[in-house]
PDB file of N, CA and C in Angstrom:
ATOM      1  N   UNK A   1     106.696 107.727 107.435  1.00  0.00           N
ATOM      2  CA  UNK A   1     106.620 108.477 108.685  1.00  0.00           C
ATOM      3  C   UNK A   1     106.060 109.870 108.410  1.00  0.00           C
ATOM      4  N   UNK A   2     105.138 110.170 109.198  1.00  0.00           N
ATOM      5  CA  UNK A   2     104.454 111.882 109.426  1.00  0.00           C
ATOM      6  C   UNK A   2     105.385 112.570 109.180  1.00  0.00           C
ATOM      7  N   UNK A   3     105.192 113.500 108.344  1.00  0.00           N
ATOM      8  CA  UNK A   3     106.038 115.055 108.623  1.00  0.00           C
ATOM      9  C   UNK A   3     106.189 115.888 110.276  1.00  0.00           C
ATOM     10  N   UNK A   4     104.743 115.425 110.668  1.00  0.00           N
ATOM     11  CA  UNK A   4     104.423 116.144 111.576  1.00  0.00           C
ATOM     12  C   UNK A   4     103.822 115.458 112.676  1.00  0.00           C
ATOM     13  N   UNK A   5     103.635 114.927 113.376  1.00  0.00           N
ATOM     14  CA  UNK A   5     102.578 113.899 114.439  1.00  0.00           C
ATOM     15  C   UNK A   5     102.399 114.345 115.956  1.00  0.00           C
ATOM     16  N   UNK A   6     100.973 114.275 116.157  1.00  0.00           N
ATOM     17  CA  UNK A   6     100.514 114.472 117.283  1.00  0.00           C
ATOM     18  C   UNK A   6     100.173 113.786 117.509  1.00  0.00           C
ATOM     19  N   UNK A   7      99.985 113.324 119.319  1.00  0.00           N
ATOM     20  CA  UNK A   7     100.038 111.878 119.786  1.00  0.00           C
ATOM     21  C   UNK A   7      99.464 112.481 121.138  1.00  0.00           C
ATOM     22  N   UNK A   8      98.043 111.832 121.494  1.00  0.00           N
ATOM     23  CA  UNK A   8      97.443 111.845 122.281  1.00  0.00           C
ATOM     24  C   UNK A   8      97.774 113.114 123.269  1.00  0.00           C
ATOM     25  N   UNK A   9      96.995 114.102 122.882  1.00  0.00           N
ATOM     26  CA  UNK A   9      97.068 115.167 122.956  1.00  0.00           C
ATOM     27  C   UNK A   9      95.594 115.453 123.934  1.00  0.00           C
ATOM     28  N   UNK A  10      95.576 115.926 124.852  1.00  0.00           N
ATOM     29  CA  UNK A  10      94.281 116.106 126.042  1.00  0.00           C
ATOM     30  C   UNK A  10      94.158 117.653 126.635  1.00  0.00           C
ATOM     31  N   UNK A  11      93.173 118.146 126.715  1.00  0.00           N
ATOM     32  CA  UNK A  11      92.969 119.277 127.211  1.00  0.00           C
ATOM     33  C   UNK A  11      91.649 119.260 127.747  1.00  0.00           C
ATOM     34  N   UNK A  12      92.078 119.788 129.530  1.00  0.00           N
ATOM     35  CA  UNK A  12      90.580 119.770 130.417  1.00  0.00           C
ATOM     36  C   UNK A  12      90.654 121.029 131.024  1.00  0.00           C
ATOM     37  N   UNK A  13      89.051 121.575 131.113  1.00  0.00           N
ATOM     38  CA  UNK A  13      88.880 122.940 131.837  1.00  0.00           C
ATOM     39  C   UNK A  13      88.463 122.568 133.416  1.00  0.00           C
ATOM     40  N   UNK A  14      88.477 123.146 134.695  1.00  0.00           N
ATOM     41  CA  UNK A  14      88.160 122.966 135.313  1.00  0.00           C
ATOM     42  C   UNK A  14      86.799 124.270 136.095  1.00  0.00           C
ATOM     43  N   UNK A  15      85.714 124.052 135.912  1.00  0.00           N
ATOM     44  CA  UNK A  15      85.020 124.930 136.926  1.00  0.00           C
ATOM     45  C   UNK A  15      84.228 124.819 137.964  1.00  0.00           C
ATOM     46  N   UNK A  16      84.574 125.504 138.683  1.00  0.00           N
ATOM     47  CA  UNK A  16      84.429 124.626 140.235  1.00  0.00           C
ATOM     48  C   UNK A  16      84.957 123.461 141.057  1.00  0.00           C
ATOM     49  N   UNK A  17      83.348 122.580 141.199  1.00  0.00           N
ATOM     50  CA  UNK A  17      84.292 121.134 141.082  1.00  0.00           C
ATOM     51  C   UNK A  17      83.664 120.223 139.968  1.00  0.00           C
ATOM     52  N   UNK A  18      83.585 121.056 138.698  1.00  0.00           N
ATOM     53  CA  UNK A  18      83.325 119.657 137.631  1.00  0.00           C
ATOM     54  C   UNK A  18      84.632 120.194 136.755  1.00  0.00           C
ATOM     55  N   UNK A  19      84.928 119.027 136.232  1.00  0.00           N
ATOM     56  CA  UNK A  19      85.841 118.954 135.130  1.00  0.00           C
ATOM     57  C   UNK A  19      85.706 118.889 133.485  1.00  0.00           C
ATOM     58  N   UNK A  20      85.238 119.733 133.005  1.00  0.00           N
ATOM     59  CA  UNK A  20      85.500 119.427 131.644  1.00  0.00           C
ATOM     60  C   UNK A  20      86.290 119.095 130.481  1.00  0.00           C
ATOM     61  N   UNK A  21      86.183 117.625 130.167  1.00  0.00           N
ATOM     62  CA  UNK A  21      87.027 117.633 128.735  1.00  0.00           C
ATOM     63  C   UNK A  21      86.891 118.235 127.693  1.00  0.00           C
ATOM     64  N   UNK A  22      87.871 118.927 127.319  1.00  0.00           N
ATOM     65  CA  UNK A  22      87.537 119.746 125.618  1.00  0.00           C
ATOM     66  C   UNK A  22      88.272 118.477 125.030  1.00  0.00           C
ATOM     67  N   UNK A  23      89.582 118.081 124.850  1.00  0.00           N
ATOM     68  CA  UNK A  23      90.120 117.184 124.033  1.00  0.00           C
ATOM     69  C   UNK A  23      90.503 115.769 124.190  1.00  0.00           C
ATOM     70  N   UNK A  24      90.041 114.959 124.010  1.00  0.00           N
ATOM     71  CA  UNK A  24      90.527 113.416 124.598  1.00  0.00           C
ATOM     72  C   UNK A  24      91.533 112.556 123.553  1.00  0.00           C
ATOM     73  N   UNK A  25      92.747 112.865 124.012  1.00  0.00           N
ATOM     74  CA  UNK A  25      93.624 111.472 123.383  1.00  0.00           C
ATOM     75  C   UNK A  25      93.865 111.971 121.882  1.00  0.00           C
ATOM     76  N   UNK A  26      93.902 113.084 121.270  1.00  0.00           N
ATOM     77  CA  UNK A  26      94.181 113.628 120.352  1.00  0.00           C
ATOM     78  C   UNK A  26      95.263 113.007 119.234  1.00  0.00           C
ATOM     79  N   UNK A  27      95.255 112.220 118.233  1.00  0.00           N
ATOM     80  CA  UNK A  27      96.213 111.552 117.578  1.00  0.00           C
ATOM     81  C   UNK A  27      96.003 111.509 116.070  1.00  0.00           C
ATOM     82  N   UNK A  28      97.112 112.178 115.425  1.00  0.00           N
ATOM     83  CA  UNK A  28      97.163 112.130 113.853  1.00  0.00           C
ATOM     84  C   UNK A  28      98.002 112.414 113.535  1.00  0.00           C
ATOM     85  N   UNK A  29      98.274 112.034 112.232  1.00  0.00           N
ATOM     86  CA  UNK A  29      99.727 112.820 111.422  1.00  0.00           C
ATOM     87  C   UNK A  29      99.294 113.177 110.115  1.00  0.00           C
ATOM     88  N   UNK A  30     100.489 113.724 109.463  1.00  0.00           N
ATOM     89  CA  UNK A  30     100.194 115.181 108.662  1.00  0.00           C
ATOM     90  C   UNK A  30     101.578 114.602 107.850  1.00  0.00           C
ATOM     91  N   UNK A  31     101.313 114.052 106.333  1.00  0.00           N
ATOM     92  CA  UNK A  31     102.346 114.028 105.548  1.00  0.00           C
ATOM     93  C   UNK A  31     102.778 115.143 104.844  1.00  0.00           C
ATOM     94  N   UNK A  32     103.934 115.017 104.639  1.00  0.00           N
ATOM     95  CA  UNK A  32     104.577 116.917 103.715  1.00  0.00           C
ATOM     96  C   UNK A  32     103.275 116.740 101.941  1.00  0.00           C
ATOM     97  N   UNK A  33     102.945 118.002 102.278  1.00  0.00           N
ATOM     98  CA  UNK A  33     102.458 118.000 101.217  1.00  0.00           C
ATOM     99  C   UNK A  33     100.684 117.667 101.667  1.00  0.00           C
ATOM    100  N   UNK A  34     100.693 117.423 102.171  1.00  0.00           N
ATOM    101  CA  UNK A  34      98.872 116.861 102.510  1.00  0.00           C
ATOM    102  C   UNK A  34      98.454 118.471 103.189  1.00  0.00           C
ATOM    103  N   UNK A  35      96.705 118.108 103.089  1.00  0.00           N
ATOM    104  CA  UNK A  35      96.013 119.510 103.572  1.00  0.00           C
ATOM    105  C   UNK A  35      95.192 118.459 104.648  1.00  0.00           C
ATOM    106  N   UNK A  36      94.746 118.729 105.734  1.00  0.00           N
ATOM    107  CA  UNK A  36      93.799 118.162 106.551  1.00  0.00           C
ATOM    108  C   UNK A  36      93.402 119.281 107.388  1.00  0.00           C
ATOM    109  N   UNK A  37      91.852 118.839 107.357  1.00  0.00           N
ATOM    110  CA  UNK A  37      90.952 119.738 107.868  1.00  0.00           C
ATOM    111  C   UNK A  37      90.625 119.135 109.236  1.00  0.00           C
ATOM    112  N   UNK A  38      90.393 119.711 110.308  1.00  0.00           N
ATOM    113  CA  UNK A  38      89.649 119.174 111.817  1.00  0.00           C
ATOM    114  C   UNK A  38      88.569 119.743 111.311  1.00  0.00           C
ATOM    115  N   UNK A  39      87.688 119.193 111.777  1.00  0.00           N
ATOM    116  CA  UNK A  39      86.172 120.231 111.536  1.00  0.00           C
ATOM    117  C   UNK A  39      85.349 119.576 112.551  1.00  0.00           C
ATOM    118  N   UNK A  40      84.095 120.542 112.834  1.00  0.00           N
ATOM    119  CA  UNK A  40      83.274 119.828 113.837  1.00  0.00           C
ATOM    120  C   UNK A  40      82.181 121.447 114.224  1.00  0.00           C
ATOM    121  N   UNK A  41      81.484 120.800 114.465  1.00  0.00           N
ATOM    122  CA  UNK A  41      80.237 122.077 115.358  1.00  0.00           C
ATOM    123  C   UNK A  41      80.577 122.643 116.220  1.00  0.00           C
ATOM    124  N   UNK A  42      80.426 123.959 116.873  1.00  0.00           N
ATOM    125  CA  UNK A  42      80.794 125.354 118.022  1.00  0.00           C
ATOM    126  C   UNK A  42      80.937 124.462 118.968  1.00  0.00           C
ATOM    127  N   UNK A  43      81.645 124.103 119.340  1.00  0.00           N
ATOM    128  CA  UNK A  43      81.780 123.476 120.765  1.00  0.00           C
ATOM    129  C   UNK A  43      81.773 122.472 121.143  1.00  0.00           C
ATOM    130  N   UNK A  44      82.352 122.065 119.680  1.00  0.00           N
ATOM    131  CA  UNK A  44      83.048 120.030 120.140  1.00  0.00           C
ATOM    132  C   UNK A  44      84.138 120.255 120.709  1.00  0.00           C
ATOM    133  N   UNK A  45      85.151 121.008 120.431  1.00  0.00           N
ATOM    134  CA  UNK A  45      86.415 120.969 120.944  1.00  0.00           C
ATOM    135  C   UNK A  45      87.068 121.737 120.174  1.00  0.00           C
ATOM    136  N   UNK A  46      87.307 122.512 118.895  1.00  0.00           N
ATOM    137  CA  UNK A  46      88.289 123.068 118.106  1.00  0.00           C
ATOM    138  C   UNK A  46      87.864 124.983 118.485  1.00  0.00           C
ATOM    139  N   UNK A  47      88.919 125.169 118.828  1.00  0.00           N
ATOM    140  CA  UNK A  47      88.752 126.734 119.055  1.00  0.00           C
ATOM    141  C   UNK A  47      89.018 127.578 118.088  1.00  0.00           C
ATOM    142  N   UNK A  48      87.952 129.044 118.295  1.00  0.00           N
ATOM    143  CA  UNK A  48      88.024 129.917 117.288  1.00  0.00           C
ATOM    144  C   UNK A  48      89.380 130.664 116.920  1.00  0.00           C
ATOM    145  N   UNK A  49      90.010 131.056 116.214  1.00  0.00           N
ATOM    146  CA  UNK A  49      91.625 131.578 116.184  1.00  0.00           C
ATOM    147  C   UNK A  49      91.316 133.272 115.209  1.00  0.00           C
ATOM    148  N   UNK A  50      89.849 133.240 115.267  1.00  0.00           N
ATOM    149  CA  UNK A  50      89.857 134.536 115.096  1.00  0.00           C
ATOM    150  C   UNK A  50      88.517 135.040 113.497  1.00  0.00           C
ATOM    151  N   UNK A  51      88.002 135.885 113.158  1.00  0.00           N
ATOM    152  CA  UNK A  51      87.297 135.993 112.409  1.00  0.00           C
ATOM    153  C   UNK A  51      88.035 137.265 111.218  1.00  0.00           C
ATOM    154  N   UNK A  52      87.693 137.150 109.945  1.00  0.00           N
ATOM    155  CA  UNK A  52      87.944 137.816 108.754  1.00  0.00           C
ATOM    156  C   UNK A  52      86.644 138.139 108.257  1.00  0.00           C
ATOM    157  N   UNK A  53      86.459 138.924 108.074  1.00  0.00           N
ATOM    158  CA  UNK A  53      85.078 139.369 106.177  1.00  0.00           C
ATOM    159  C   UNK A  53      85.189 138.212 105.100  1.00  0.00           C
ATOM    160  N   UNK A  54      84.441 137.701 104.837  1.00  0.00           N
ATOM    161  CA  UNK A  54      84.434 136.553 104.057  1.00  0.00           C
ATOM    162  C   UNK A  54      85.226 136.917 102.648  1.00  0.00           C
ATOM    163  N   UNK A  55      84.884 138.294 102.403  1.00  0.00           N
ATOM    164  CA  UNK A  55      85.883 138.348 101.296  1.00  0.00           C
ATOM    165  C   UNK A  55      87.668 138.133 101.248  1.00  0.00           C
ATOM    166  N   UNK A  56      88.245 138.684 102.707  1.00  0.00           N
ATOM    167  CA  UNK A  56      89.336 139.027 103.221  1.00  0.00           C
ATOM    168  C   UNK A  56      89.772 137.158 103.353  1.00  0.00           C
ATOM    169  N   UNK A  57      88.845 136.849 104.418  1.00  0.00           N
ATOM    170  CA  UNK A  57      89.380 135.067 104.454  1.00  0.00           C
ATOM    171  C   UNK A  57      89.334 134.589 103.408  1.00  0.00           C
ATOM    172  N   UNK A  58      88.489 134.309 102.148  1.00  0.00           N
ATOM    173  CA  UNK A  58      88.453 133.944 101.252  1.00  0.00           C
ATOM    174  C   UNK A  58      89.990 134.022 100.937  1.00  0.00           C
ATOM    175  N   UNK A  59      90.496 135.086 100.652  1.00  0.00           N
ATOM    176  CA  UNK A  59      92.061 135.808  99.716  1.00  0.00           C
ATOM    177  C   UNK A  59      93.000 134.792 100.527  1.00  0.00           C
ATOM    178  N   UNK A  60      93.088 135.275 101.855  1.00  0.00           N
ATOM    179  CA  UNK A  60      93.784 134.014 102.659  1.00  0.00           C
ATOM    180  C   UNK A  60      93.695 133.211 102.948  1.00  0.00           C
ATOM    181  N   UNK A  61      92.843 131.939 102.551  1.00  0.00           N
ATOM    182  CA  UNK A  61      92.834 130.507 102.352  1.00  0.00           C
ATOM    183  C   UNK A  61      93.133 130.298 100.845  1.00  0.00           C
ATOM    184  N   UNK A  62      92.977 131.281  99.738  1.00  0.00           N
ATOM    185  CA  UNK A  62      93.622 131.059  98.518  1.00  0.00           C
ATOM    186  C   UNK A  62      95.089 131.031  98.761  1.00  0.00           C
ATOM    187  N   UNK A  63      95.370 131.798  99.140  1.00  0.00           N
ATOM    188  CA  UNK A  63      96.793 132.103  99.370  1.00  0.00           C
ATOM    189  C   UNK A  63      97.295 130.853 100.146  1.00  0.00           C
ATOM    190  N   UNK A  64      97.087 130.652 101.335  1.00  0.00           N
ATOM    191  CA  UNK A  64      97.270 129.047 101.774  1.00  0.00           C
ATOM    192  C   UNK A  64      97.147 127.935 101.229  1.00  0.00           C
ATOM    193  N   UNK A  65      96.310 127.901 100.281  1.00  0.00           N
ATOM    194  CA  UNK A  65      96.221 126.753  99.483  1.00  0.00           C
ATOM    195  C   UNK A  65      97.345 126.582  97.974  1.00  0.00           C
ATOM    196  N   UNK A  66      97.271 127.625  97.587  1.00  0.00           N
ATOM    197  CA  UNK A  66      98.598 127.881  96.576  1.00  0.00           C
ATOM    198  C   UNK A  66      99.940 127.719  96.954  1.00  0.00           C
ATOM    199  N   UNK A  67     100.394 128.403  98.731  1.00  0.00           N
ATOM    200  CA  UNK A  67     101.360 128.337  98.988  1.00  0.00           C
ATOM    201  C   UNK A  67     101.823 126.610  99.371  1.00  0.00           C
ATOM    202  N   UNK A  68     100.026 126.034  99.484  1.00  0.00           N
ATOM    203  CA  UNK A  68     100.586 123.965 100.167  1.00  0.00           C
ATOM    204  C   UNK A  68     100.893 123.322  98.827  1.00  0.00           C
ATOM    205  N   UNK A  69     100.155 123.728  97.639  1.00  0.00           N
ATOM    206  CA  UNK A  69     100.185 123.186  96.050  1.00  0.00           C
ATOM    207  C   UNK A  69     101.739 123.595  95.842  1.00  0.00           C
ATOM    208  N   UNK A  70     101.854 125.173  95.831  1.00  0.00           N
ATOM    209  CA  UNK A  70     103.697 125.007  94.963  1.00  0.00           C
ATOM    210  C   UNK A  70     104.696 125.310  95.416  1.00  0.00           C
ATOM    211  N   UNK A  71     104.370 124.880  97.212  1.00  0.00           N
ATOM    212  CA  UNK A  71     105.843 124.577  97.928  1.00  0.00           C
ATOM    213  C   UNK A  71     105.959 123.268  98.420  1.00  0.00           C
ATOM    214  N   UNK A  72     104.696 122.553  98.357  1.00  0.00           N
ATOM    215  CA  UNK A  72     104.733 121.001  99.005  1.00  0.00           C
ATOM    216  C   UNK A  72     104.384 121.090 100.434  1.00  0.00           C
ATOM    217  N   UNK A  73     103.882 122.512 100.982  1.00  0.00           N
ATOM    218  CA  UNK A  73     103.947 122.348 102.558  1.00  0.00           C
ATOM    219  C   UNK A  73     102.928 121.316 102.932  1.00  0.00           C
ATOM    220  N   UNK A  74     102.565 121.604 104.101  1.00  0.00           N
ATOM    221  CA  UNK A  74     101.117 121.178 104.961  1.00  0.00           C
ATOM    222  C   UNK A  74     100.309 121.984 105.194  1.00  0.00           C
ATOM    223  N   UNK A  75      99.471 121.627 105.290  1.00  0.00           N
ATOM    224  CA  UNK A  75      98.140 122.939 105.808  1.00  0.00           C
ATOM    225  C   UNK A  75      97.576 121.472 107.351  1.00  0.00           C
ATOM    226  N   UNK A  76      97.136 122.695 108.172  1.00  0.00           N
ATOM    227  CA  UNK A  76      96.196 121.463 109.420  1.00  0.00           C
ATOM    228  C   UNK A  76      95.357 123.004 109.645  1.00  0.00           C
ATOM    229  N   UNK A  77      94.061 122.626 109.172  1.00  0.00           N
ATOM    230  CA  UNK A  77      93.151 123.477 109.206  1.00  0.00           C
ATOM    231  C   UNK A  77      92.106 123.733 109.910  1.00  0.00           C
ATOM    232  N   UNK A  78      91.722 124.125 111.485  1.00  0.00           N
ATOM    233  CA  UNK A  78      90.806 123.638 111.760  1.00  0.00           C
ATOM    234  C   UNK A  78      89.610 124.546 111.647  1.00  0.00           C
ATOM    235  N   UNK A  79      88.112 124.047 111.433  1.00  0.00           N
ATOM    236  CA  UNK A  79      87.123 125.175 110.817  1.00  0.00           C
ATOM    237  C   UNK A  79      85.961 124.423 111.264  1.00  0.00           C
ATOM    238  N   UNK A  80      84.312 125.015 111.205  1.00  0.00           N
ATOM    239  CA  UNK A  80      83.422 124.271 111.136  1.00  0.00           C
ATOM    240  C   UNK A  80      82.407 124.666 109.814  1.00  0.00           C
ATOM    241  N   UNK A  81      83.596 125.396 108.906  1.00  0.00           N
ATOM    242  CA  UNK A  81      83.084 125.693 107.651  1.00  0.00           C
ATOM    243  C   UNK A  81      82.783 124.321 106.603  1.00  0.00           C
ATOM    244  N   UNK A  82      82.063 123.245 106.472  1.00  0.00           N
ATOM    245  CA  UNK A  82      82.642 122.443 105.281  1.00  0.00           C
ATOM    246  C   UNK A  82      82.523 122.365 104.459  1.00  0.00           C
ATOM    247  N   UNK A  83      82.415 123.626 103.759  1.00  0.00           N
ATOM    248  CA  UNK A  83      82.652 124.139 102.178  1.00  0.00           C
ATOM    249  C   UNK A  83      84.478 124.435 102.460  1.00  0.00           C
ATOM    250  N   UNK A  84      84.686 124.916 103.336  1.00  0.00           N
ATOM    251  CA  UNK A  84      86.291 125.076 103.399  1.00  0.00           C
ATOM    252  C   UNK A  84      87.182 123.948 103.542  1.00  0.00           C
ATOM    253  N   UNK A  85      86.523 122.965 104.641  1.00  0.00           N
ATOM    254  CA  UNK A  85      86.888 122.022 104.816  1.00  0.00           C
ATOM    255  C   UNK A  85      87.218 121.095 103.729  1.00  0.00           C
ATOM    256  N   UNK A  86      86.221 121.150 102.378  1.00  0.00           N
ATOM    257  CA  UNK A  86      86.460 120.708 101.120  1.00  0.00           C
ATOM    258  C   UNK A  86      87.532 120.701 100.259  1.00  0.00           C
ATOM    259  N   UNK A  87      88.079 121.773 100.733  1.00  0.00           N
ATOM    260  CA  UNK A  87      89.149 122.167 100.033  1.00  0.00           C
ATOM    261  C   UNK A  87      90.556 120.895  99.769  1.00  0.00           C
ATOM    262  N   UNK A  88      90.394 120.413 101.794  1.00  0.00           N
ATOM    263  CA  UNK A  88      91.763 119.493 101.757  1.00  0.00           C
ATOM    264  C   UNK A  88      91.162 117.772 101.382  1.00  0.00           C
ATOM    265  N   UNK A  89      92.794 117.765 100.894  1.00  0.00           N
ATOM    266  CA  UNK A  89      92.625 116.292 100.511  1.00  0.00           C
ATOM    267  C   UNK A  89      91.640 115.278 101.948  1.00  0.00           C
ATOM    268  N   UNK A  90      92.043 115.392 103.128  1.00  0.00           N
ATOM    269  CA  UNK A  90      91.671 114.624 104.278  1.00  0.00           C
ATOM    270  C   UNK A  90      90.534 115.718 105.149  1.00  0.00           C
ATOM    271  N   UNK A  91      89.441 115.142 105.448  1.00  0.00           N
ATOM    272  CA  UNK A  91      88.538 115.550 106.409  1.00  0.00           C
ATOM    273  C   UNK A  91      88.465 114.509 107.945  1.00  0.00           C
ATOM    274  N   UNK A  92      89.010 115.158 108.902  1.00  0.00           N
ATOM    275  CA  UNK A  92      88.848 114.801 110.101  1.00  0.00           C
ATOM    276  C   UNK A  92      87.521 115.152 111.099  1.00  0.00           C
ATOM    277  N   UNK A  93      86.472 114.518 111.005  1.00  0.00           N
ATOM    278  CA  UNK A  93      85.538 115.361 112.247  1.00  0.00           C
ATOM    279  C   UNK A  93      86.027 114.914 113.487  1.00  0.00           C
ATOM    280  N   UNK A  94      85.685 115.979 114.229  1.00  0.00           N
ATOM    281  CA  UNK A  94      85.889 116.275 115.885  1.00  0.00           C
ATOM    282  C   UNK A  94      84.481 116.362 116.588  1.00  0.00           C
ATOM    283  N   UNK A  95      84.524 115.335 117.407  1.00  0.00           N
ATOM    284  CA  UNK A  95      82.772 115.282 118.076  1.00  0.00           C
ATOM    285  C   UNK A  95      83.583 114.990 119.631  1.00  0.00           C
ATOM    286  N   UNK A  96      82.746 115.556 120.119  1.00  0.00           N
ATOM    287  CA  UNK A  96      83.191 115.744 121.633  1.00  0.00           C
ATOM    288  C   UNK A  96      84.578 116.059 121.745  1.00  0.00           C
ATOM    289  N   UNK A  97      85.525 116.645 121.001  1.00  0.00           N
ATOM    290  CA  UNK A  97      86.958 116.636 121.670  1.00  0.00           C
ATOM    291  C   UNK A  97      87.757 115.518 121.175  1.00  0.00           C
ATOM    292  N   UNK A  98      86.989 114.806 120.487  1.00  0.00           N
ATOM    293  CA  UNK A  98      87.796 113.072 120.091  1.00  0.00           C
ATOM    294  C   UNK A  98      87.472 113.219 118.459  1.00  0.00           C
ATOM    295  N   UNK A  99      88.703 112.874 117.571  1.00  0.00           N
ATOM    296  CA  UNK A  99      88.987 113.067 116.510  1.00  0.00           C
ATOM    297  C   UNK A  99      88.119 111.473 115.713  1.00  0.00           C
ATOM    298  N   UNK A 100      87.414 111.271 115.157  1.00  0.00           N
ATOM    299  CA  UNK A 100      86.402 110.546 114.884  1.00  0.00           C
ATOM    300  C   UNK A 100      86.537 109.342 113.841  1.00  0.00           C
ATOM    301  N   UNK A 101      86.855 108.198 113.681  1.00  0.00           N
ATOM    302  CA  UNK A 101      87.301 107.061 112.510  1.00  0.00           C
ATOM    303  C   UNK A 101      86.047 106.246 112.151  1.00  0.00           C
ATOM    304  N   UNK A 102      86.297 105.791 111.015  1.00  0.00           N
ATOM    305  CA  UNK A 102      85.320 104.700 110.647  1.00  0.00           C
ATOM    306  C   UNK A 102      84.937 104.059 111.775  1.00  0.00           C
ATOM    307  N   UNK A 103      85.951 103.332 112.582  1.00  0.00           N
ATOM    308  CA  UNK A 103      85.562 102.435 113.546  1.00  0.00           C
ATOM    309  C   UNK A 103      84.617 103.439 114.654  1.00  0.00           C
ATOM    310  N   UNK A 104      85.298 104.664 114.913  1.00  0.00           N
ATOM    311  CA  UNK A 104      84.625 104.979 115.971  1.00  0.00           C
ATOM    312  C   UNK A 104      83.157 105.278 115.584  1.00  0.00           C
ATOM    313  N   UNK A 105      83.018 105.931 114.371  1.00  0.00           N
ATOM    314  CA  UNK A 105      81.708 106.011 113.533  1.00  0.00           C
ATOM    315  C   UNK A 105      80.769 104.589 114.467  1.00  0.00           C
ATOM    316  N   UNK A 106      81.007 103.717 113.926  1.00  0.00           N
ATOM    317  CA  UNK A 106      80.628 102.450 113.962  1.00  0.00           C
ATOM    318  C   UNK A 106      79.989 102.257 115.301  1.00  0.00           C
ATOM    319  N   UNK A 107      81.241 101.997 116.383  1.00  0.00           N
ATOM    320  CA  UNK A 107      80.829 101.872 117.270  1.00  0.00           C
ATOM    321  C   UNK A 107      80.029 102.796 118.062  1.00  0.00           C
ATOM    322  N   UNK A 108      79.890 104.195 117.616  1.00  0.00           N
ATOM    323  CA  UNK A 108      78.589 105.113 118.302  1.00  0.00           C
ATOM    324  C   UNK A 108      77.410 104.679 117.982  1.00  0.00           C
ATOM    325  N   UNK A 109      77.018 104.031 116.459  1.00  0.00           N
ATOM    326  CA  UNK A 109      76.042 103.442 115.624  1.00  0.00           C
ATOM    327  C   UNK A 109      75.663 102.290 116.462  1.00  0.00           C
ATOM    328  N   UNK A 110      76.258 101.294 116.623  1.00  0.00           N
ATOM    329  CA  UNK A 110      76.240 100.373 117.468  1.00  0.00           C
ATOM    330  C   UNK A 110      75.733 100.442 118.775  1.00  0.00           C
ATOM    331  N   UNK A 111      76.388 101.522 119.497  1.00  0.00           N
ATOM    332  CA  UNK A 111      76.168 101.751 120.822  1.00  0.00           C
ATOM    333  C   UNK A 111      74.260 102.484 120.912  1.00  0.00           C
ATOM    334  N   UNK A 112      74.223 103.461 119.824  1.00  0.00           N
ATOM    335  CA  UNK A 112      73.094 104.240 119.756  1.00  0.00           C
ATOM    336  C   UNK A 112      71.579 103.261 119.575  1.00  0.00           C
ATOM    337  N   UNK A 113      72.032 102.339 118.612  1.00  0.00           N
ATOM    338  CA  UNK A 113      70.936 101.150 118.227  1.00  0.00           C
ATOM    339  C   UNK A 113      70.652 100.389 119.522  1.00  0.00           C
ATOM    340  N   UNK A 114      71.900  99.655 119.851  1.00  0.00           N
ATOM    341  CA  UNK A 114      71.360  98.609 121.771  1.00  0.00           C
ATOM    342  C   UNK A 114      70.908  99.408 122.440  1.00  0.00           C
ATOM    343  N   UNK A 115      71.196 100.750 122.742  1.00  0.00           N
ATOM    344  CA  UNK A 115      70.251 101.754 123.316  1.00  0.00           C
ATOM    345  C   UNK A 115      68.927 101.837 123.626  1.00  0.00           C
ATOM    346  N   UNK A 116      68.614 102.111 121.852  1.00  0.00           N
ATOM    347  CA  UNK A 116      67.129 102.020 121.445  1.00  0.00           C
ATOM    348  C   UNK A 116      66.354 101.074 121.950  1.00  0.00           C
ATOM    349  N   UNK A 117      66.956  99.928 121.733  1.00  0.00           N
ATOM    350  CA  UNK A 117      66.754  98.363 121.709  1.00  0.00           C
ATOM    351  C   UNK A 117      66.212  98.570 123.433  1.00  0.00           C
ATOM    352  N   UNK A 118      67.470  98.821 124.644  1.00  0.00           N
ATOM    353  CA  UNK A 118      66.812  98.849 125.515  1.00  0.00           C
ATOM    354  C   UNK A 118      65.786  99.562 125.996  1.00  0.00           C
ATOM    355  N   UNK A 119      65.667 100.820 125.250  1.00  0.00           N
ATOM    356  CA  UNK A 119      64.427 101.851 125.779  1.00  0.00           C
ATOM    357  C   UNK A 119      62.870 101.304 125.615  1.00  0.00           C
ATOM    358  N   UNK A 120      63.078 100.389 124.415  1.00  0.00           N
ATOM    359  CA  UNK A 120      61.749 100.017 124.235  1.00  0.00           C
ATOM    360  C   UNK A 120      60.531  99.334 125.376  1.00  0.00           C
TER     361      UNK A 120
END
């Protein structure tokens, strides 16, 4: 069982009268001791929580990472750095707001090819 688990988790903006999804159906867990990264491009869905001097963030993601190695915590990291993202054991991408699996991989691949297929 997760240390930690999130379970379909959704967040929509509204302007005007269109609706935007930022997050759809949000679901993962986080064992004690694991690092997992969300990652994804400006404006899939993961929000900024603030900016440092690369030297300054640097010190404090060391420090986070030492404190998940020799206390056993968790880290849930979200960034669209993925040199940082490297860091944790698990990489999650986030594309549109939806947290992304082999399968779903697949089936965009799938979907993108019959596409083609019909445009021709």
């Amino acid at each position: 069982m997760a240390l930690v688990e999130v379970r379909q988790v959704s967040k929509q903006f509204q302007q005007g009268e269109t609706v935007i999804p930022v997050l759809r159906d949000l679901s993962f867990g986080v064992e004690a001791g694991d690092t997992v990264a969300i990652v994804g491009q400006s404006g899939c869905g993961k929000s900024t929580s603030g900016n440092l001097d690369t030297a300054t963030g640097g010190k404090v993601m060391n420090l986070l990472f030492d404190a998940v190695t020799q206390r056993g915590m968790s880290l849930i990291l979200v960034t669209h750095d993925m040199q940082l993202a490297s860091r944790c054991k698990k990489r999650q991408p986030l594309v549109q707001g939806q947290l992304q699996t082999l399968r779903s991989k697949l089936l965009r691949l799938c979907r993108m090819r019959v596409s083609k297929c019909y445009q021709r």
